[in-house]
Protein backbone atom coordinates (compact mmCIF):
# COMPACT_ATOMS: atom_id res chain seq x y z
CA UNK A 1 36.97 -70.06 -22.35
CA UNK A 2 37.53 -73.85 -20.83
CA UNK A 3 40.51 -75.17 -21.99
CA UNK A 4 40.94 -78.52 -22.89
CA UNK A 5 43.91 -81.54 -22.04
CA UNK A 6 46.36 -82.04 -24.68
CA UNK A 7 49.30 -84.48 -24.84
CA UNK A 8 52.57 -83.02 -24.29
CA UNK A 9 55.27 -85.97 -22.47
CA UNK A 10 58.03 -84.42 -23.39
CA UNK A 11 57.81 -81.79 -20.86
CA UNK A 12 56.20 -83.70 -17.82
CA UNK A 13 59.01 -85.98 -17.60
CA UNK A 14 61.18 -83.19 -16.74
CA UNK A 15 58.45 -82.19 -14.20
CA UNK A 16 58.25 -86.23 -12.98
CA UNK A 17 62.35 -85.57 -12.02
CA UNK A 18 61.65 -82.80 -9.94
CA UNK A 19 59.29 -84.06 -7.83
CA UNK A 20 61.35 -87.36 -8.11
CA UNK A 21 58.01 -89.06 -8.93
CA UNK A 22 57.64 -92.50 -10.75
CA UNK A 23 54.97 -92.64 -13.20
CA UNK A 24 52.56 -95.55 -13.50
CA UNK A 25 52.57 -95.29 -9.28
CA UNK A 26 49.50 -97.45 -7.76
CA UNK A 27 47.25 -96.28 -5.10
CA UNK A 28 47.22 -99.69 -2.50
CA UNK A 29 43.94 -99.02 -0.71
CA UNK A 30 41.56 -101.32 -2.22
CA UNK A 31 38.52 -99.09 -2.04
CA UNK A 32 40.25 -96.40 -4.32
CA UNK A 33 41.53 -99.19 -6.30
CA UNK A 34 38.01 -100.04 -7.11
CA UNK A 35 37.74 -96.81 -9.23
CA UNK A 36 40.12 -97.37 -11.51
CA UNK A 37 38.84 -98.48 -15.09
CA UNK A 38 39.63 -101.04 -17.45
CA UNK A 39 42.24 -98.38 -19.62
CA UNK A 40 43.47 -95.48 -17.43
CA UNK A 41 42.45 -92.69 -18.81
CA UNK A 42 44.44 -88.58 -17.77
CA UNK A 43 46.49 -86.26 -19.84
CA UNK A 44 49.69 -86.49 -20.26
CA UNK A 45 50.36 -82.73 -20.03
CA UNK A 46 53.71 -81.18 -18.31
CA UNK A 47 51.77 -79.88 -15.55
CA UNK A 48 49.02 -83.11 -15.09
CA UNK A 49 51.76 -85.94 -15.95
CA UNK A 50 53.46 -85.00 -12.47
CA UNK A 51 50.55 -86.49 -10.81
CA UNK A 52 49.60 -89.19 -13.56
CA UNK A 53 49.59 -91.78 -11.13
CA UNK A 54 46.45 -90.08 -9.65
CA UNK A 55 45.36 -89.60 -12.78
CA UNK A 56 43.88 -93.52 -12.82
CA UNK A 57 41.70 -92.82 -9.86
CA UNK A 58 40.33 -89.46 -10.02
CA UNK A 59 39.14 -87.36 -12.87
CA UNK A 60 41.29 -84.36 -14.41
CA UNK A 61 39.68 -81.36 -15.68
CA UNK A 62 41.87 -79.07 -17.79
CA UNK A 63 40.76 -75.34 -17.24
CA UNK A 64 42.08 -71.93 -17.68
CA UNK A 65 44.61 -70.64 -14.58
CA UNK A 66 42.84 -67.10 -15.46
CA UNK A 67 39.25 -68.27 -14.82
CA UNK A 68 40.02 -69.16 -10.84
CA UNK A 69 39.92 -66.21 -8.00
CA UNK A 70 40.89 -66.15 -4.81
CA UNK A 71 38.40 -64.74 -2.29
CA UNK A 72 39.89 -63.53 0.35
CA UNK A 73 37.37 -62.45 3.27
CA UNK A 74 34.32 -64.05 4.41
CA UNK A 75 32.17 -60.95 3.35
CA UNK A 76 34.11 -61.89 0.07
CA UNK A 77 32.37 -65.17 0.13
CA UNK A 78 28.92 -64.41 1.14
CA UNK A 79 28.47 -61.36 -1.28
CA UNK A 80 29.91 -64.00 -3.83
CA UNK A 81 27.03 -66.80 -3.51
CA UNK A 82 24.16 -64.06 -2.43
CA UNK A 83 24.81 -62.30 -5.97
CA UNK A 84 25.40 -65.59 -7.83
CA UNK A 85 22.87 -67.47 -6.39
CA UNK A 86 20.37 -64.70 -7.31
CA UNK A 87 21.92 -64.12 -11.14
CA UNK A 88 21.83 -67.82 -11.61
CA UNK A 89 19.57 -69.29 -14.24
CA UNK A 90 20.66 -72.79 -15.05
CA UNK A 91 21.02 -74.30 -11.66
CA UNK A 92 21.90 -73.71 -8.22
CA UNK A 93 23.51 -77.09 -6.38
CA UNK A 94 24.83 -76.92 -2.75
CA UNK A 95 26.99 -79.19 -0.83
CA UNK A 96 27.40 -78.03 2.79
CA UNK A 97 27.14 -79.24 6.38
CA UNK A 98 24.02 -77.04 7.71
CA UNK A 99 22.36 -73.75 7.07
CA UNK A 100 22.54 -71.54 10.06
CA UNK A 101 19.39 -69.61 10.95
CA UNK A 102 20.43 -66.07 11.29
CA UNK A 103 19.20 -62.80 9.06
CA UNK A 104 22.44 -63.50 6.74
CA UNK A 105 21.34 -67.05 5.70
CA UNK A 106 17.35 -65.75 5.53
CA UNK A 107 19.12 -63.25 2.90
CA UNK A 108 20.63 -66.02 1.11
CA UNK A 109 17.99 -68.27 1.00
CA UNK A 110 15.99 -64.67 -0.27
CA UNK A 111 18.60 -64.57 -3.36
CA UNK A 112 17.55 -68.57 -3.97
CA UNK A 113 13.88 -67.87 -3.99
CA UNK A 114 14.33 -64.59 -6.34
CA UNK A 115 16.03 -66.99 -8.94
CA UNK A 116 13.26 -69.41 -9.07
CA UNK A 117 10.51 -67.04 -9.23
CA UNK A 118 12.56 -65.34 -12.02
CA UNK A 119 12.34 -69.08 -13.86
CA UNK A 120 8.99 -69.72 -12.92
CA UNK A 121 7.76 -66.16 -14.55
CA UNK A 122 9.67 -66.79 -17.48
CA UNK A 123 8.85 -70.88 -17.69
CA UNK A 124 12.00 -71.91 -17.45
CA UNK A 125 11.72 -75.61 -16.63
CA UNK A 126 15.40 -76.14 -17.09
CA UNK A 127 16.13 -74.52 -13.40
CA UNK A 128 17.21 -76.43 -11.03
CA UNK A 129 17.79 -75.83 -7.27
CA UNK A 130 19.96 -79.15 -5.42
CA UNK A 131 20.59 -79.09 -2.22
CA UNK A 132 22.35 -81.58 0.27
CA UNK A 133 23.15 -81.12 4.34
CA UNK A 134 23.78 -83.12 6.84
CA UNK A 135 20.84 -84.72 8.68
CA UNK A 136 21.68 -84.63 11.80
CA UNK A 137 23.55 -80.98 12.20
CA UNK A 138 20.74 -79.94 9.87
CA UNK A 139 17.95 -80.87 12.17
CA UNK A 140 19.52 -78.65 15.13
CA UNK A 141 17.05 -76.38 16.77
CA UNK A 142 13.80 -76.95 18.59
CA UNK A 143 11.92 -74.48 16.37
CA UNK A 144 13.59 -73.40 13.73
CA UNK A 145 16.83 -75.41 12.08
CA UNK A 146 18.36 -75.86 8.35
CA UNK A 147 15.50 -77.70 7.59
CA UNK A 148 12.57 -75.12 8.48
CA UNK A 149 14.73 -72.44 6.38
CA UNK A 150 14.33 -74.64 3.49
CA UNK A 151 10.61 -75.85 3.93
CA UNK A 152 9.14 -72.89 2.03
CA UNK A 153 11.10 -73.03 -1.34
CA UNK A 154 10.20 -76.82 -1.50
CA UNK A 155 6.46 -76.11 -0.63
CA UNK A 156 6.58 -72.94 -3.39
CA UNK A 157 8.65 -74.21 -6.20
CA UNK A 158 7.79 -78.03 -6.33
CA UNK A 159 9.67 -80.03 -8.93
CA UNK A 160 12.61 -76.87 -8.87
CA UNK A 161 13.66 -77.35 -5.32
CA UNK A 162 15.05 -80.72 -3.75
CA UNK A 163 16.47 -80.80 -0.47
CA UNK A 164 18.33 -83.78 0.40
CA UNK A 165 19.88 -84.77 4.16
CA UNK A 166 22.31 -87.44 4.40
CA UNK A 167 22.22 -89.80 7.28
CA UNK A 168 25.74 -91.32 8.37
CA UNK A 169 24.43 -95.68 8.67
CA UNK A 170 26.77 -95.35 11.35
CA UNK A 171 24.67 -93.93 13.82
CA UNK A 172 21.83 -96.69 14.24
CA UNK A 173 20.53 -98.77 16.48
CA UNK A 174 21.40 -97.99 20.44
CA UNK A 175 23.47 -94.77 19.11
CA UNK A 176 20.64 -93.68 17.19
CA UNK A 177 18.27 -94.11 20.43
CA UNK A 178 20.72 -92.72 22.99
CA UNK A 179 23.08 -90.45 22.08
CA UNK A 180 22.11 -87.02 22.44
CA UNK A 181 21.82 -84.16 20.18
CA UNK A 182 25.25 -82.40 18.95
CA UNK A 183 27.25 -85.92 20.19
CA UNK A 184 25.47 -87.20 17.61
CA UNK A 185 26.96 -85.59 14.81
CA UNK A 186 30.92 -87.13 16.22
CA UNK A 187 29.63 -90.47 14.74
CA UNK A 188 29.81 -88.87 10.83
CA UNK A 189 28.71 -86.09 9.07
CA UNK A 190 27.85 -85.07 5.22
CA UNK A 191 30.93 -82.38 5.26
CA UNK A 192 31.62 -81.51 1.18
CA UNK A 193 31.51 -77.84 0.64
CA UNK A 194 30.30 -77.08 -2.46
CA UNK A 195 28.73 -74.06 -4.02
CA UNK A 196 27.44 -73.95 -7.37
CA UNK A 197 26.02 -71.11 -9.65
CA UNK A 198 25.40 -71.93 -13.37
CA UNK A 199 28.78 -73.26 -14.59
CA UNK A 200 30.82 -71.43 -11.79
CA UNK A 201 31.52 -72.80 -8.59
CA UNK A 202 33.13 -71.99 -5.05
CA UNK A 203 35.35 -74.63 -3.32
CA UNK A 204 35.52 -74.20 0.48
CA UNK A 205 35.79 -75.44 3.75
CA UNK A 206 33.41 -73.01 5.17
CA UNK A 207 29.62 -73.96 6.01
CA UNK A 208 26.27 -71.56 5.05
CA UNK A 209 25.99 -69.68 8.96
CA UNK A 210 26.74 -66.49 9.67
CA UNK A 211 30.08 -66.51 11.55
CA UNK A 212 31.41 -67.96 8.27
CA UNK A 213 29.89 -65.14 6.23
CA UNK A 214 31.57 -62.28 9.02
CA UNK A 215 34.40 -63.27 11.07
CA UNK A 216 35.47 -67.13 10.75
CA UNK A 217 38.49 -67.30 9.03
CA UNK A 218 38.11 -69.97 5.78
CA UNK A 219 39.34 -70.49 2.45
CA UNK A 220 36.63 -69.76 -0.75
CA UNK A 221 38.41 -70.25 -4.52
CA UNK A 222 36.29 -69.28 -6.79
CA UNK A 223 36.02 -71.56 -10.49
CA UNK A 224 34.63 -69.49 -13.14
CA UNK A 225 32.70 -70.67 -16.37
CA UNK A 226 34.60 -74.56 -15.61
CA UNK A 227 30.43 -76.28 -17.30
CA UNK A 228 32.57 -79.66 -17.41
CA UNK A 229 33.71 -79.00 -13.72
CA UNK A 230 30.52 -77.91 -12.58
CA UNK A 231 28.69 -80.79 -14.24
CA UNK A 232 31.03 -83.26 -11.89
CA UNK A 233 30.22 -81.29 -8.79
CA UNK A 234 26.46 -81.51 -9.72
CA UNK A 235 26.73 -85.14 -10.52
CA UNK A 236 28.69 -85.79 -7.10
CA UNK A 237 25.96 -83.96 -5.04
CA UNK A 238 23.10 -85.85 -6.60
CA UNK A 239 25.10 -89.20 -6.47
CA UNK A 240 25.44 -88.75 -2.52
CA UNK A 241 21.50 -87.34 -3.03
CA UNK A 242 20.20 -90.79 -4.11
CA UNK A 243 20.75 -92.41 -0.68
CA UNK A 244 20.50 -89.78 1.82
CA UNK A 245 16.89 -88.43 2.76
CA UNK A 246 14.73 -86.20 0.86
CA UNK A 247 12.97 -83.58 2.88
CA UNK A 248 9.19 -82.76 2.09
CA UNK A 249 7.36 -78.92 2.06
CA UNK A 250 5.82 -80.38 5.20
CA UNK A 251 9.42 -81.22 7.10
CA UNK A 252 9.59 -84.42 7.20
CA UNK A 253 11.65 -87.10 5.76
CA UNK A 254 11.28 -90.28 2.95
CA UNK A 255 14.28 -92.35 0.91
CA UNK A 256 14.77 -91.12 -2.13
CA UNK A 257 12.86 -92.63 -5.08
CA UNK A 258 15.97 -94.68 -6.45
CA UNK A 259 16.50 -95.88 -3.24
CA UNK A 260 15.58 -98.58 -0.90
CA UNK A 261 17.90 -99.16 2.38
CA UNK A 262 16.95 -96.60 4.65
CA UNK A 263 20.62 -95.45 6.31
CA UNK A 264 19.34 -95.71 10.29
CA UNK A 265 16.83 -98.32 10.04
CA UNK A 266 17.94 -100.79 7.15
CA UNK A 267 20.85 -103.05 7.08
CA UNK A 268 24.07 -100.69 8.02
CA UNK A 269 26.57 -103.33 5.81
CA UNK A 270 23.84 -103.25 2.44
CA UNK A 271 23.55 -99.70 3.04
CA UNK A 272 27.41 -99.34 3.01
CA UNK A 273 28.07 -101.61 0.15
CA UNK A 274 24.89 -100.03 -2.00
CA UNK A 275 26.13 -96.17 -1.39
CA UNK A 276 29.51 -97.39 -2.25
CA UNK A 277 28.84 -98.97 -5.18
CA UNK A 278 26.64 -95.89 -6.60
CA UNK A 279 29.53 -93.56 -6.10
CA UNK A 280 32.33 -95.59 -8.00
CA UNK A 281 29.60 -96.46 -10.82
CA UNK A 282 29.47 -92.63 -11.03
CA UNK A 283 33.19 -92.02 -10.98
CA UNK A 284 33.36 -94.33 -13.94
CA UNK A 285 31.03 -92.71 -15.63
CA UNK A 286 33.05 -89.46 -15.44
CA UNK A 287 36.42 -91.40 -16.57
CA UNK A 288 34.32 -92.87 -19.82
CA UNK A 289 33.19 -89.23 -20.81
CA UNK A 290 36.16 -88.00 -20.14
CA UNK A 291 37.60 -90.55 -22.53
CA UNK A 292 35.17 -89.62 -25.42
CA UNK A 293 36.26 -85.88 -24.45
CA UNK A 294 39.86 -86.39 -24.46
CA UNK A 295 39.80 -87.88 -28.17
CA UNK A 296 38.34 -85.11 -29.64
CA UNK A 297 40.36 -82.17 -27.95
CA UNK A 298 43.48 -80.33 -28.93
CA UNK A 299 43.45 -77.27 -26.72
CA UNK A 300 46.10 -76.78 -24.50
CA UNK A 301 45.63 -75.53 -20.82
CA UNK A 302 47.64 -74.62 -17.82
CA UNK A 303 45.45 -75.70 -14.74
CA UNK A 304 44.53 -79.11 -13.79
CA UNK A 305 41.57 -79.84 -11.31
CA UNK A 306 41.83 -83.00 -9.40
CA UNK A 307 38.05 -84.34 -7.21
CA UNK A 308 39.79 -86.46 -4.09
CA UNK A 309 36.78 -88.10 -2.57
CA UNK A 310 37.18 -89.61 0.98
CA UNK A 311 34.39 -91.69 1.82
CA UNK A 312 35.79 -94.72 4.32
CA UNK A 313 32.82 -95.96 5.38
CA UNK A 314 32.17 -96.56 1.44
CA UNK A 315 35.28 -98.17 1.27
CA UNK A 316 36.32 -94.84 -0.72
CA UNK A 317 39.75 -93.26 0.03
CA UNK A 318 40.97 -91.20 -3.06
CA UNK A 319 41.72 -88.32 -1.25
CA UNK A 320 44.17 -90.37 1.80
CA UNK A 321 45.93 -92.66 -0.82
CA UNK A 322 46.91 -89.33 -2.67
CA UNK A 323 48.29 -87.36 0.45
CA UNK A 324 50.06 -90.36 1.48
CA UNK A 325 52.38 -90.59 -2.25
CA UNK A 326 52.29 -86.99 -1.82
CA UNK A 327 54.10 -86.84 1.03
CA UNK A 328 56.26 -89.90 1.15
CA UNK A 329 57.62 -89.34 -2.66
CA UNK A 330 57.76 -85.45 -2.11
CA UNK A 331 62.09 -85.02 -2.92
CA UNK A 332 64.16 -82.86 -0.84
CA UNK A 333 63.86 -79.32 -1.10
CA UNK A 334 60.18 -79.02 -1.69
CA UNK A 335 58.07 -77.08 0.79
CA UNK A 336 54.91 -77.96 1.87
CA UNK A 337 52.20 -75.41 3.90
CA UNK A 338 49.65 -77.06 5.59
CA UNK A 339 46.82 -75.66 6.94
CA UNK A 340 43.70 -77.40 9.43
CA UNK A 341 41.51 -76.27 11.52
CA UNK A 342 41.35 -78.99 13.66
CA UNK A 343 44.51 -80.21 14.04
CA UNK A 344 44.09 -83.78 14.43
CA UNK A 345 46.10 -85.96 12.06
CA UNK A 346 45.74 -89.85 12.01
CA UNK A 347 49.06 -91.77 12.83
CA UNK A 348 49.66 -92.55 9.02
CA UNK A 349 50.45 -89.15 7.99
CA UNK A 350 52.10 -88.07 11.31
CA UNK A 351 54.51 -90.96 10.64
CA UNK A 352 55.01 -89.78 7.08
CA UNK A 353 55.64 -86.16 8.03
CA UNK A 354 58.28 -86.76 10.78
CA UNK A 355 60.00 -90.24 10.05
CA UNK A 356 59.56 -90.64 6.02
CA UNK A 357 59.11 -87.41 3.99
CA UNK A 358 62.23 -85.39 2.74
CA UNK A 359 59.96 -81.96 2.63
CA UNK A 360 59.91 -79.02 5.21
CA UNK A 361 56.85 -78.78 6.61
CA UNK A 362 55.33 -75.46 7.69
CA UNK A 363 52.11 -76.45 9.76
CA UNK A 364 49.19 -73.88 10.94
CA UNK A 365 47.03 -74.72 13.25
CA UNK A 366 44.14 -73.32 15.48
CA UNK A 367 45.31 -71.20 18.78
CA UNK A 368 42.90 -72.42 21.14
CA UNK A 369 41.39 -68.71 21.60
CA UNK A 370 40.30 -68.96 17.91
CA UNK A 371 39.38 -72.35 18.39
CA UNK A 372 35.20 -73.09 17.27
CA UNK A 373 35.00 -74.30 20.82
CA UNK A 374 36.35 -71.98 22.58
CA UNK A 375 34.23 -70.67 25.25
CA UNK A 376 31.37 -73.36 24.75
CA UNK A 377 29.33 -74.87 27.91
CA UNK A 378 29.86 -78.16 29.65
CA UNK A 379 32.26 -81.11 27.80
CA UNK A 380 32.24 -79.15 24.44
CA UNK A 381 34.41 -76.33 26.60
CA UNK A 382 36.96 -79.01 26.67
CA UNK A 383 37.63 -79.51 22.90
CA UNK A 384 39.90 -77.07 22.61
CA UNK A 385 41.73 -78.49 25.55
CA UNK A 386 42.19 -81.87 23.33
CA UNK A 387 42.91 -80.25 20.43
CA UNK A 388 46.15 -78.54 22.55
CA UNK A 389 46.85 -81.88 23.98
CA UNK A 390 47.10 -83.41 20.36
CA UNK A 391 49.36 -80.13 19.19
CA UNK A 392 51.91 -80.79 22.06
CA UNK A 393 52.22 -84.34 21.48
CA UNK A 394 53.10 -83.69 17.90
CA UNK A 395 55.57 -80.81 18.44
CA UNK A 396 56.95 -83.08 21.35
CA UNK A 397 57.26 -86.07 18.81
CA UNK A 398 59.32 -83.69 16.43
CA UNK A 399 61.84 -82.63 19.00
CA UNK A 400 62.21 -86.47 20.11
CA UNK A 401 63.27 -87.08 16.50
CA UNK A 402 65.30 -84.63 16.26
CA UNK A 403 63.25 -83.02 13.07
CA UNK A 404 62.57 -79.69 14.80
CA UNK A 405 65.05 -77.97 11.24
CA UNK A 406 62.17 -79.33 8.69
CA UNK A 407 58.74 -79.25 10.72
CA UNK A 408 57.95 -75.93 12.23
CA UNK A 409 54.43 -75.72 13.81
CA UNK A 410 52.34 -72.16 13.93
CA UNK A 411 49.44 -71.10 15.87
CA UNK A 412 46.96 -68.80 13.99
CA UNK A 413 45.87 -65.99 15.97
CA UNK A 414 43.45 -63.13 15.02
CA UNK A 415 41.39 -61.32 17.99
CA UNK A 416 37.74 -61.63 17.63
CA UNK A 417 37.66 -64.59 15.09
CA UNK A 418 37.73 -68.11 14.60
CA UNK A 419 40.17 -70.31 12.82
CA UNK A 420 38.74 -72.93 10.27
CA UNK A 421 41.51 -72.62 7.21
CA UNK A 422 42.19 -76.54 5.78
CA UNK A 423 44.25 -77.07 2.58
CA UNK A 424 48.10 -77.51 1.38
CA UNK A 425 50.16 -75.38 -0.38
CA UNK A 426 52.68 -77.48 -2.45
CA UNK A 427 56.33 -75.83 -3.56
CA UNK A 428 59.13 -77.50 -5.49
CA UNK A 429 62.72 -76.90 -4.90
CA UNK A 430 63.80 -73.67 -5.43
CA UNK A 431 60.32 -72.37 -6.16
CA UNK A 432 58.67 -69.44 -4.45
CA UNK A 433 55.32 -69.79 -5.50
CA UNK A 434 53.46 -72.90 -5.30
CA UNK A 435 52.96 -75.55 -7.81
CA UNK A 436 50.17 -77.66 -6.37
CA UNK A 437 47.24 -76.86 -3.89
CA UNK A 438 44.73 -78.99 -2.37
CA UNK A 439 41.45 -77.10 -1.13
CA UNK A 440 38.21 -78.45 -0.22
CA UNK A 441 36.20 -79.37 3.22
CA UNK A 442 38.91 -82.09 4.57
CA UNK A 443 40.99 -81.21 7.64
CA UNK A 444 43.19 -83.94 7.43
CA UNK A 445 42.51 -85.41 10.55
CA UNK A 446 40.70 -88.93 11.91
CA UNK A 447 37.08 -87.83 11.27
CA UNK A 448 38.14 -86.39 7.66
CA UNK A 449 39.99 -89.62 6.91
CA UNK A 450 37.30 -92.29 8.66
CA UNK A 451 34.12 -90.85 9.69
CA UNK A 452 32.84 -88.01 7.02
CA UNK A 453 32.27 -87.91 3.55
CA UNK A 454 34.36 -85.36 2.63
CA UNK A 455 35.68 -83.80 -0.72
CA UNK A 456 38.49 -81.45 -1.82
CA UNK A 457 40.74 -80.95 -4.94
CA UNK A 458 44.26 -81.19 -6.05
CA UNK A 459 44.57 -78.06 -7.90
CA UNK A 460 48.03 -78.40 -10.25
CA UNK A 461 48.64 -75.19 -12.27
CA UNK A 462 51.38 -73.55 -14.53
CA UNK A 463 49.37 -70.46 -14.40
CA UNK A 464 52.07 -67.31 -12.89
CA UNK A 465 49.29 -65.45 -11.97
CA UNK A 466 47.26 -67.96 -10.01
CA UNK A 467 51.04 -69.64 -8.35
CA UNK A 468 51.28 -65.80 -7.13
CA UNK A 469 47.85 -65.76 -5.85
CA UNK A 470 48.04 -69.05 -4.28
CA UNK A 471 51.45 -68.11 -2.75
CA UNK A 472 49.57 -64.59 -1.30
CA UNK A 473 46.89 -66.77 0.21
CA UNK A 474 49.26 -68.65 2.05
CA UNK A 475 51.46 -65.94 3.28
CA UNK A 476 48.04 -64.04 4.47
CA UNK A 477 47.31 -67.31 6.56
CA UNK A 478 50.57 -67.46 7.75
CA UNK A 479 51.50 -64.31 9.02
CA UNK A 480 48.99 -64.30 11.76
CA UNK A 481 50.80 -67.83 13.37
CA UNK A 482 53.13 -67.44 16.12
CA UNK A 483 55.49 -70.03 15.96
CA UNK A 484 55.45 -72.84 18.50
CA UNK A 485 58.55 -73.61 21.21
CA UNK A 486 59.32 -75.32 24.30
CA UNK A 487 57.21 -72.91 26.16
CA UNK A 488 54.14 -72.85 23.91
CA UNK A 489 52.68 -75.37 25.98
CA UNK A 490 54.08 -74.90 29.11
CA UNK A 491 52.26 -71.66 29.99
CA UNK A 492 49.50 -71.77 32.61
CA UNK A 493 46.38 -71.12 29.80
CA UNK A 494 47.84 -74.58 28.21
CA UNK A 495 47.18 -76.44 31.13
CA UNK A 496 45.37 -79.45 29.69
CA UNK A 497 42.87 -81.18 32.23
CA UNK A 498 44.34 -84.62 33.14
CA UNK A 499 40.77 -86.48 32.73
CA UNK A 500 41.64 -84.81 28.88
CA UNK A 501 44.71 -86.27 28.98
CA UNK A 502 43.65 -89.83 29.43
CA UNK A 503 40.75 -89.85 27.30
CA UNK A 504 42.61 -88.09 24.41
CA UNK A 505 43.09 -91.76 22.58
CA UNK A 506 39.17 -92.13 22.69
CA UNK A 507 39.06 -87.95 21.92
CA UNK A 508 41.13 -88.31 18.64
CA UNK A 509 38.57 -90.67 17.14
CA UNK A 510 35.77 -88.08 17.29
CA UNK A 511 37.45 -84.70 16.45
């Protein structure tokens, strides 16, 4: 059953001294500013008053610690939304980057068709299928892409299916024109993961193709029966529908019918301004409900969901602004895991990490053998080379600080997979299990923070059961890193090309 938020300050003050946090804290970035309403509006609960400064900006959703698993594989996962999406009856609504193309995804898209048929027999009009990818990694492939997959539930179940691809406004004009296929997806990218059955929903970082569904290491938590949860996630989606591109039966493209700047071929600063504006109306929409909500509730819960949205290009940056006061006002003796598969953080939180925060930092990163690039042809080969480049430089800033006793950094290493694990695992002093985690589709890194739209959550819980899962997860992740050291990258498979080297400023804006 969905619990409710109930007032209870007694007991978050006591929580507000241990993480030596000051209530009534103010995001500064004047985009997630923009969110807040008139009268703040969160729970002042033992677990959410910890974080009630985020409280302002972002929405809280009190839920049951019981009601959220922790899938563990990537068969996990796909066997999970296959038998979901098949059962579901309400609606199905997916966030993701692409749909690959294989016999795994043709088996998914199988269990999507079998639900609408099953509402179409039994005329129910209330079924819903929402989609959203990205545009440009969802148009990959000269004959048959995301899109093509997709074509025959739109042209079978009209008015059930929508398909919608978001197009980044940064990539007009002479970029649009010139810059090759695959290159152009570095510009910006549609990157929430969300999966959505009914009133359940997965939260990942992983994307619909089949390495993700076999042997591509991600993270999948699993939200079951959350209806006001799901109902924000559905919302979201459909917000960032209304000015991305709706795909026809007949594959191609038109602005959807609320819409009216097209993102590549209208005015990139309207476009900006408009999309931004949509998705902070919606945001207060959520706060004013939530409002109504709050008044009438008395059930207590133990799990608090936080949505951080990072949109930059909107002028959006929930999701930064509350990593940032995380870190900086985290006391000493709390422990901090963080995970990325790309391991590419922007100068603000490198600086917070080794000159400003009192935590120890445990860090896992891609090895580059289980690096997504590993092995690929011609400048693509290379990423992996940058993404070493950028590891040393970090480990090599620790040591020059003299921080090497609180930041350790880990390479994750599994033979015959890939690496694309992204989230933070949050422990307070003396604590074994964690107290906070943050899971979603960011990695942290430059693109995350100003090129994609991107969403995770910050999930705060009380729940023993779900801290001991959590803390599993974490342990599982780590205990395939090798720890780095002075010879890490010193050894003759590190050696990092030196045209690398001097294009690794330009690099780290793109990965």
């Amino acid at each position: 059953m969905l619990c409710k938020i109930r007032c209870t300050l007694r007991s978050g003050r006591r929580l507000l001294k241990y993480l030596g946090l000051q209530s009534g804290l103010r995001f500064l970035s004047s985009g997630t500013a923009a969110l807040k309403t008139e009268k703040s509006i969160h729970p002042v609960d033992p677990v959410c008053n910890t974080l009630s400064w985020v409280g302002d900006y972002a929405p809280c959703f009190g839920i049951c610690g019981n009601s959220v698993e922790i899938l563990r594989t990537p068969d996990d996962f796909y066997q999970t939304l296959k038998t979901n999406f098949r059962a579901a009856r309400k609606r199905i609504v997916i966030a993701s980057l692409y749909l690959g193309t294989g016999q795994l995804e043709k088996d998914l898209v199988s269990a999507i068709e079998y639900a609408c048929e099953r509402a179409k027999n039994s005329g129910n009009r209330e079924f819903e299928v929402h989609i959203l990818l990205d545009y440009n990694r969802g148009s990959r492939g000269d004959e048959v892409s995301s899109r093509t997959m997709l074509t025959s539930l739109l042209e079978r179940y009209s008015g059930t299916v929508q398909v919608y691809l978001y197009h980044t406004p940064d990539l007009s004009g002479y970029l649009k024109q010139y810059l090759p296929p695959k290159l152009d997806e570095t510009v910006g990218v549609q990157h929430m993961k969300v999966y959505l059955f009914d009133d359940s929903l997965v939260m990942s970082g992983a994307n619909l193709s089949d390495n993700y569904f076999t042997n591509r290491q991600d993270r999948y938590v699993l939200f079951n029966e959350c209806p006001e949860m799901c109902d924000f996630f559905s919302g979201l989606v459909k917000t960032v529908s209304t000015f991305s591109l709706s795909l026809t039966a007949d594959n191609s493209t038109r602005l959807h019918p609320e819409w009216e700047i097209h993102p590549y071929q209208g005015n990139t600063g309207d476009f900006k301004k408009a999309a931004g504006k949509t998705v902070i109306d919606f945001m207060k929409s959520i706060k004013i409900q939530q409002a109504d909500r709050q008044a009438k509730t008395k059930v207590k819960c133990d799990t608090y969901v936080y949505p951080l949205l990072q949109m930059a290009l909107f002028g959006i940056r929930t999701e930064e602004s509350f990593v940032k006061h995380l870190l900086q006002t985290a006391s000493d003796g709390v422990r901090i895991s963080l995970a990325t598969g790309y391991f590419n953080l922007t100068k603000h939180y490198q600086n917070i990490i080794v000159l400003e925060s009192l935590a120890k930092f445990d860090l896992l990163i891609a090895s580059p053998q289980v690096n997504g690039f590993f092995g690929a042809r011609g400048v693509m080969g290379n990423i992996p080379d940058a993404y070493t480049y950028i590891a040393s430089s970090f480990y090599h800033m620790v040591g020059y600080y003299n921080m090497q006793h609180r930041i350790r950094l880990y390479e994750y290493y599994r033979d015959q997979w890939t690496y694309h694990v992204k989230g933070l695992w949050f422990y307070l002093p003396h604590q074994t299990v964690p107290f906070l985690s943050m899971m979603g589709s960011s990695n942290f890194g430059y693109r995350s923070v100003y090129r994609d739209i991107e969403c995770q959550i910050a999930l705060v819980t009380q729940n023993k059961q779900l801290q001991a899962e959590l803390h599993e997860e974490q342990e599982n992740f780590f205990t395939r890193g090798v720890e780095a050291n002075d010879e890490t990258f010193q050894k003759v498979d590190r050696f990092v090309p030196y045209w690398v080297r001097l294009a690794s400023p330009f690099l780290r804006l793109f990965l």
